[in-house]
Protein backbone atom coordinates (compact mmCIF):
# COMPACT_ATOMS: atom_id res chain seq x y z
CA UNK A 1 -19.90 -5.69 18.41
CA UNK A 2 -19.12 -3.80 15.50
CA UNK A 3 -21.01 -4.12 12.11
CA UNK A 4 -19.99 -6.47 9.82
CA UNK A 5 -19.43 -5.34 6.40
CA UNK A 6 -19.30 -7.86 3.20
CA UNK A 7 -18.13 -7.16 -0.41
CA UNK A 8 -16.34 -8.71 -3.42
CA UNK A 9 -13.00 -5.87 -4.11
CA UNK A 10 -14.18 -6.00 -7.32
CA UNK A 11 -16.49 -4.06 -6.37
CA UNK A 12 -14.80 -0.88 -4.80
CA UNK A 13 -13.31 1.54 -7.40
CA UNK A 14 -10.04 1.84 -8.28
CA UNK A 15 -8.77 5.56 -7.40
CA UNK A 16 -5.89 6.94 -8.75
CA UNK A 17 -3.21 7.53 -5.71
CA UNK A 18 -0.58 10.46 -5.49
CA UNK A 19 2.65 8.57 -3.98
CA UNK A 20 5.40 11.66 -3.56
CA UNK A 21 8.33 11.08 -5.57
CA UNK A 22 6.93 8.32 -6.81
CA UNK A 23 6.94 7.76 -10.86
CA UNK A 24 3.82 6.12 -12.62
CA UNK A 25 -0.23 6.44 -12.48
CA UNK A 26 -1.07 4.38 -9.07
CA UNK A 27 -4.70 3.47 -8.05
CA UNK A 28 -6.15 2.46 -4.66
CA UNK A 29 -8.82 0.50 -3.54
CA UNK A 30 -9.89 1.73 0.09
CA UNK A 31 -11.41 -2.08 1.02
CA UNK A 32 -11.84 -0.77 4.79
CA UNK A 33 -11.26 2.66 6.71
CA UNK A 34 -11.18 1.82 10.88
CA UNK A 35 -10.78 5.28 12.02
CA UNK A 36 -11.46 4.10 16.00
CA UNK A 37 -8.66 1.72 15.47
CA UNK A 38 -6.32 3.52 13.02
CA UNK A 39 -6.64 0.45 10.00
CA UNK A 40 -6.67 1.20 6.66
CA UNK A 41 -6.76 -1.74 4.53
CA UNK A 42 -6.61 -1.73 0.66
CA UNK A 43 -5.12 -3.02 -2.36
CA UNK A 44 -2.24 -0.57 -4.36
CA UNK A 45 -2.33 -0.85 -7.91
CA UNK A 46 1.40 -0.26 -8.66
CA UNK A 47 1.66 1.17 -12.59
CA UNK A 48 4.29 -1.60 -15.34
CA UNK A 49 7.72 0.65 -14.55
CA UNK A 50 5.86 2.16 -11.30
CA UNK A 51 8.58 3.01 -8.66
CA UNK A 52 8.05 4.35 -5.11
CA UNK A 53 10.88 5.75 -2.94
CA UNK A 54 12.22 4.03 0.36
CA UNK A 55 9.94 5.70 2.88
CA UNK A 56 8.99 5.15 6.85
CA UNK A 57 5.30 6.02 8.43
CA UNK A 58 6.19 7.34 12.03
CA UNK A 59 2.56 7.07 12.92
CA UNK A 60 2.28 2.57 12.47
CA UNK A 61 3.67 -0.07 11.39
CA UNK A 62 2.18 -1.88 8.10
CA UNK A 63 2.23 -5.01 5.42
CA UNK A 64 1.87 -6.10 2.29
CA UNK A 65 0.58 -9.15 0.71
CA UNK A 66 1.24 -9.29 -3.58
CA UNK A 67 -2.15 -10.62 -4.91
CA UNK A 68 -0.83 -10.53 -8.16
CA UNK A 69 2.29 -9.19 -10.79
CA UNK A 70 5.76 -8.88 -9.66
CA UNK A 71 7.41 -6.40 -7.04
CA UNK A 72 10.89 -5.30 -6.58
CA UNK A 73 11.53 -4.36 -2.79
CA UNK A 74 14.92 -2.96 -2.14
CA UNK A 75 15.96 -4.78 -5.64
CA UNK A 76 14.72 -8.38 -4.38
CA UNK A 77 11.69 -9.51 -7.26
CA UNK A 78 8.92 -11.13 -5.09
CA UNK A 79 5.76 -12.64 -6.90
CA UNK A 80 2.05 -13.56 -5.54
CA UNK A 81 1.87 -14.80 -2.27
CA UNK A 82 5.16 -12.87 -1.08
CA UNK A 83 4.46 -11.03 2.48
CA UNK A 84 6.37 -8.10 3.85
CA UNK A 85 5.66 -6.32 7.61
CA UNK A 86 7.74 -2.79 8.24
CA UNK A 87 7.59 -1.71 11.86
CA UNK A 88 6.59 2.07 12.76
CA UNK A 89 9.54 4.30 11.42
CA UNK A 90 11.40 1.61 9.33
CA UNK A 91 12.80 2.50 6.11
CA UNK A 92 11.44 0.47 3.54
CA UNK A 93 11.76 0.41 -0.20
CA UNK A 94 12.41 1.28 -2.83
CA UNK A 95 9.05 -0.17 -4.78
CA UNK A 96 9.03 -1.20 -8.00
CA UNK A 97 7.35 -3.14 -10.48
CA UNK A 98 8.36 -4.05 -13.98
CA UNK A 99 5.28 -5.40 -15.45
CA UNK A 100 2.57 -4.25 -12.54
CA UNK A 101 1.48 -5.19 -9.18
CA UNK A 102 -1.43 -5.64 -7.11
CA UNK A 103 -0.62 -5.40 -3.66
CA UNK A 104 -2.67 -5.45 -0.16
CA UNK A 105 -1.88 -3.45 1.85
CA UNK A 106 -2.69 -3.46 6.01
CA UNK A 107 -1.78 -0.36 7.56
CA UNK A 108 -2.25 1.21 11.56
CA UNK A 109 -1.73 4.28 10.33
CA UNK A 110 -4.77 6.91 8.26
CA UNK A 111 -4.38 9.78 6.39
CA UNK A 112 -6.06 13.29 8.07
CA UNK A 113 -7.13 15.76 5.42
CA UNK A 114 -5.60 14.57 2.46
CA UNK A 115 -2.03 14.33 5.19
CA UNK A 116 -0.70 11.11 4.85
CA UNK A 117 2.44 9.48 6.58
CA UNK A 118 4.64 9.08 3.84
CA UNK A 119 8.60 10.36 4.90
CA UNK A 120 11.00 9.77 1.81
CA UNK A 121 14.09 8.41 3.18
């Protein structure tokens, strides 16, 4: 049985995030790293006027819960409590946000020395 592991968010850092192509200062909160299982879980602080490009991960599938703000997904405006799942490979996007986000995020996918999965549409 794995370890259990308990914490408030509030109390991970917020790190700021390179997104390519993608316009505004982003943070992340790394909640939980699961390298045996390939799960990253975290929250994306998406920027007011933040934009990220439609994109695919070939390497998982992943979703997103908005905690908080208002994104714009492919032009539709979703608020708090919206969920969104994008299979492995799917073209998804673009992000935005007009007056900032907070988003968790679930993904099966990691980054590998500073490599990430991230294939602009």
């Amino acid at each position: 049985m794995a370890d259990t592991v308990q914490a408030m968010a509030t109390e991970v850092a917020a790190t700021p995030f390179m997104i390519p192509g993608g316009k505004g200062e982003f943070r992340i909160q790394l909640l939980n790293e699961d390298q045996s299982r390939g799960v990253v879980t975290s929250i994306v602080h998406i920027p007011p006027g933040g934009h990220i490009p439609a994109h695919s991960h070939r390497q998982g599938s992943e979703m997103h819960y908005v905690l908080s703000g208002d994104l714009i997904d492919a032009g539709r405006r979703l608020g708090p409590g919206a969920f969104l799942t994008h299979a492995a490979g799917q073209v998804h996007g673009p992000h935005e946000s007009e007056g900032g986000a907070q988003v968790l995020t679930v993904q099966e996918w990691q980054s590998r020395d500073g490599d990430f999965d991230f294939n602009p549409a």
